[in-house]
C-alpha atoms as a PDB file:
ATOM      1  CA  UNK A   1       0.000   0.000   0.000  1.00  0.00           C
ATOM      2  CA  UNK A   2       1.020   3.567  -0.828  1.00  0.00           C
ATOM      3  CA  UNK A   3       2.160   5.663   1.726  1.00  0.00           C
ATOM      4  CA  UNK A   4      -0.507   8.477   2.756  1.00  0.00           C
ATOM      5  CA  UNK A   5       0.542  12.052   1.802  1.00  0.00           C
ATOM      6  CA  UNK A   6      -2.641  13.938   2.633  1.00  0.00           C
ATOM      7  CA  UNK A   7      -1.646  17.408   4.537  1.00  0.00           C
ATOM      8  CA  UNK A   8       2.187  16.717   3.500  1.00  0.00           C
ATOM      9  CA  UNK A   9       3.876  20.574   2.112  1.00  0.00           C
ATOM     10  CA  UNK A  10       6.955  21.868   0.190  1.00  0.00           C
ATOM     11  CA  UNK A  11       7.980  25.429  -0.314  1.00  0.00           C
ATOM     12  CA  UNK A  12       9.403  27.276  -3.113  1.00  0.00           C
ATOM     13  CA  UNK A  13      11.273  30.427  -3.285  1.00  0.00           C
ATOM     14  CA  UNK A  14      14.836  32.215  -2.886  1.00  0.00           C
ATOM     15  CA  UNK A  15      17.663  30.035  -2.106  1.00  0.00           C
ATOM     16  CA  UNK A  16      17.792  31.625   1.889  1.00  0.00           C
ATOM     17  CA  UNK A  17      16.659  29.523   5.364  1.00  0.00           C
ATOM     18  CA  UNK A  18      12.795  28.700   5.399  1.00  0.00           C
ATOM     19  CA  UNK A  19      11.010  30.824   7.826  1.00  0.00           C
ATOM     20  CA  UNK A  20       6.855  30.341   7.553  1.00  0.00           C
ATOM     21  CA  UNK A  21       5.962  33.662   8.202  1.00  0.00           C
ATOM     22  CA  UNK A  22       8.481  35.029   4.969  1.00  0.00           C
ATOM     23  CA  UNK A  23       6.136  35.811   1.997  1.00  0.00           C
ATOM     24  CA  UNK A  24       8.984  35.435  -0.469  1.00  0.00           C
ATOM     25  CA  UNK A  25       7.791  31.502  -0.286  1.00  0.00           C
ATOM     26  CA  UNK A  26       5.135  30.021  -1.579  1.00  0.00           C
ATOM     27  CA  UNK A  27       3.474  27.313   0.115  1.00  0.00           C
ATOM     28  CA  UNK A  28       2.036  24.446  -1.772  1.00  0.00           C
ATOM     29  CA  UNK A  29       0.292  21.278   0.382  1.00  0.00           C
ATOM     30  CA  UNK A  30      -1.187  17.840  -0.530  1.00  0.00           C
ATOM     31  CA  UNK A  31      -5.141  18.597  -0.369  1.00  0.00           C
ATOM     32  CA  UNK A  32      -5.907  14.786  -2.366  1.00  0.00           C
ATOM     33  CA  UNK A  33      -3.609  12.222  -1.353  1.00  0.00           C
ATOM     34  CA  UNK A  34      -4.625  10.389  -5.476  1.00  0.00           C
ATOM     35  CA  UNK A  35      -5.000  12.542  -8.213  1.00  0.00           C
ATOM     36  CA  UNK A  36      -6.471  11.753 -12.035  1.00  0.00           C
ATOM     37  CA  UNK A  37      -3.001  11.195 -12.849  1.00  0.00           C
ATOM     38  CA  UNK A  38      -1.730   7.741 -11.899  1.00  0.00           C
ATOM     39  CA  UNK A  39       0.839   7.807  -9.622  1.00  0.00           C
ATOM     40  CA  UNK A  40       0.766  11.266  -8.069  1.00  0.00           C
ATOM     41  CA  UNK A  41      -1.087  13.480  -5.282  1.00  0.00           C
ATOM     42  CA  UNK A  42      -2.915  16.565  -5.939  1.00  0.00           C
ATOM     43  CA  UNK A  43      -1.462  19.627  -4.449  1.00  0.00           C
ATOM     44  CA  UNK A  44      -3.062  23.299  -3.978  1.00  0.00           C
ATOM     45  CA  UNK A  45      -0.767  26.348  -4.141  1.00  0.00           C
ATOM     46  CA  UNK A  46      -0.921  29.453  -1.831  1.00  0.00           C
ATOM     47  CA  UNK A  47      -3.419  30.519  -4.920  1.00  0.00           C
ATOM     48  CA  UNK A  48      -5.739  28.200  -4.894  1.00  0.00           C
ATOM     49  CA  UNK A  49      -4.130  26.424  -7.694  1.00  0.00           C
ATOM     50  CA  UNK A  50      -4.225  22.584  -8.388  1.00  0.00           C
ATOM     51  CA  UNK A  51      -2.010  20.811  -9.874  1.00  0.00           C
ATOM     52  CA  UNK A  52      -0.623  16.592 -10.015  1.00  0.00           C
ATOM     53  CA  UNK A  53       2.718  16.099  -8.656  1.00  0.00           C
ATOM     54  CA  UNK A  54       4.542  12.535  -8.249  1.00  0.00           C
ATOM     55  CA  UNK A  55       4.112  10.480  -5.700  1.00  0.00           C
ATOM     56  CA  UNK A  56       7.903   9.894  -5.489  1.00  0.00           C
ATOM     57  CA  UNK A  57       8.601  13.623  -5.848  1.00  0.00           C
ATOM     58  CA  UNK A  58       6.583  14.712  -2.721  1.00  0.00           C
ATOM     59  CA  UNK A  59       8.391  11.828  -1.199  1.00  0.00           C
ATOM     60  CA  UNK A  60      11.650  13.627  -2.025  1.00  0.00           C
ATOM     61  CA  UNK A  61      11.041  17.257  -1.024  1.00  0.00           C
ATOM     62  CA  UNK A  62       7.531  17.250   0.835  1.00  0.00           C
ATOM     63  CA  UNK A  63       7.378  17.502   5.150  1.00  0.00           C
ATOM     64  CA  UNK A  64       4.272  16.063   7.017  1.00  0.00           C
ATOM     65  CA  UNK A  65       2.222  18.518   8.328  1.00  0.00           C
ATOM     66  CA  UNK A  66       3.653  20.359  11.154  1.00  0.00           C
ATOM     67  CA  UNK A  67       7.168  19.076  10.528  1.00  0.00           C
ATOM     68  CA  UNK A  68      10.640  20.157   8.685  1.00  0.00           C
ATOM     69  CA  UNK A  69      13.104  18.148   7.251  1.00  0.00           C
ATOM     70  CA  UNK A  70      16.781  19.119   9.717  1.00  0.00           C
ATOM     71  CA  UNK A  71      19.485  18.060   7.349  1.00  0.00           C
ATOM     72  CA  UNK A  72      21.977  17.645  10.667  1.00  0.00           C
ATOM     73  CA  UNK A  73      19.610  15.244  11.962  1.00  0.00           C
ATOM     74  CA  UNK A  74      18.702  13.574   9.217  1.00  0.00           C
ATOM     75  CA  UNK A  75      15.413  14.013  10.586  1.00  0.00           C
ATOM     76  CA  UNK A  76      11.704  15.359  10.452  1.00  0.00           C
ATOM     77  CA  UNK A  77      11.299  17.696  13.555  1.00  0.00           C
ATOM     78  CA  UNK A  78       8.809  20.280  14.318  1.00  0.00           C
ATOM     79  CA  UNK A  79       8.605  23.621  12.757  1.00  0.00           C
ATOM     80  CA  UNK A  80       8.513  26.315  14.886  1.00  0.00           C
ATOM     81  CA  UNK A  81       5.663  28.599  14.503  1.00  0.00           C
ATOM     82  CA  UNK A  82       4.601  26.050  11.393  1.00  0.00           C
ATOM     83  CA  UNK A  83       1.173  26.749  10.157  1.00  0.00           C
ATOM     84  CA  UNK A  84       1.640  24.615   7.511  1.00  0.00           C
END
């Protein structure tokens, strides 16, 4: 069985730290864990956008909900003041 991605997120934006509250990213989360397109999730944009992504690309740079990938810790841990 799949892994479950519903309420997973990635960001996009300048190559600097992540901070949630910074408006220079854009927030994207997984709002259908299937999608019409075989093999990938549907995500929604800080736009309202839609879009299919890959199953094994959300895998690669999504967090759960709540949670930030620490690179030292090779690690999800909590994000602080995540709203995401």
């Amino acid at each position: 069985m799949d892994p479950n991605y519903l309420g997973w997120w990635y960001a996009t934006g300048p190559d600097k730290p992540f901070a949630p509250s910074d408006p220079a990213f854009n927030i994207h989360h997984v709002v259908a864990d299937d999608s019409a397109t075989t093999g990938c999730v549907t995500i929604r944009n800080a736009c309202g956008q839609t879009f299919a992504l890959s199953r094994d690309l959300i895998a690669k740079i999504g967090s759960p909900a709540g949670m930030i990938w620490d690179r030292s810790q090779r690690a999800y841990v909590p994000l602080a003041g995540a709203s995401c």
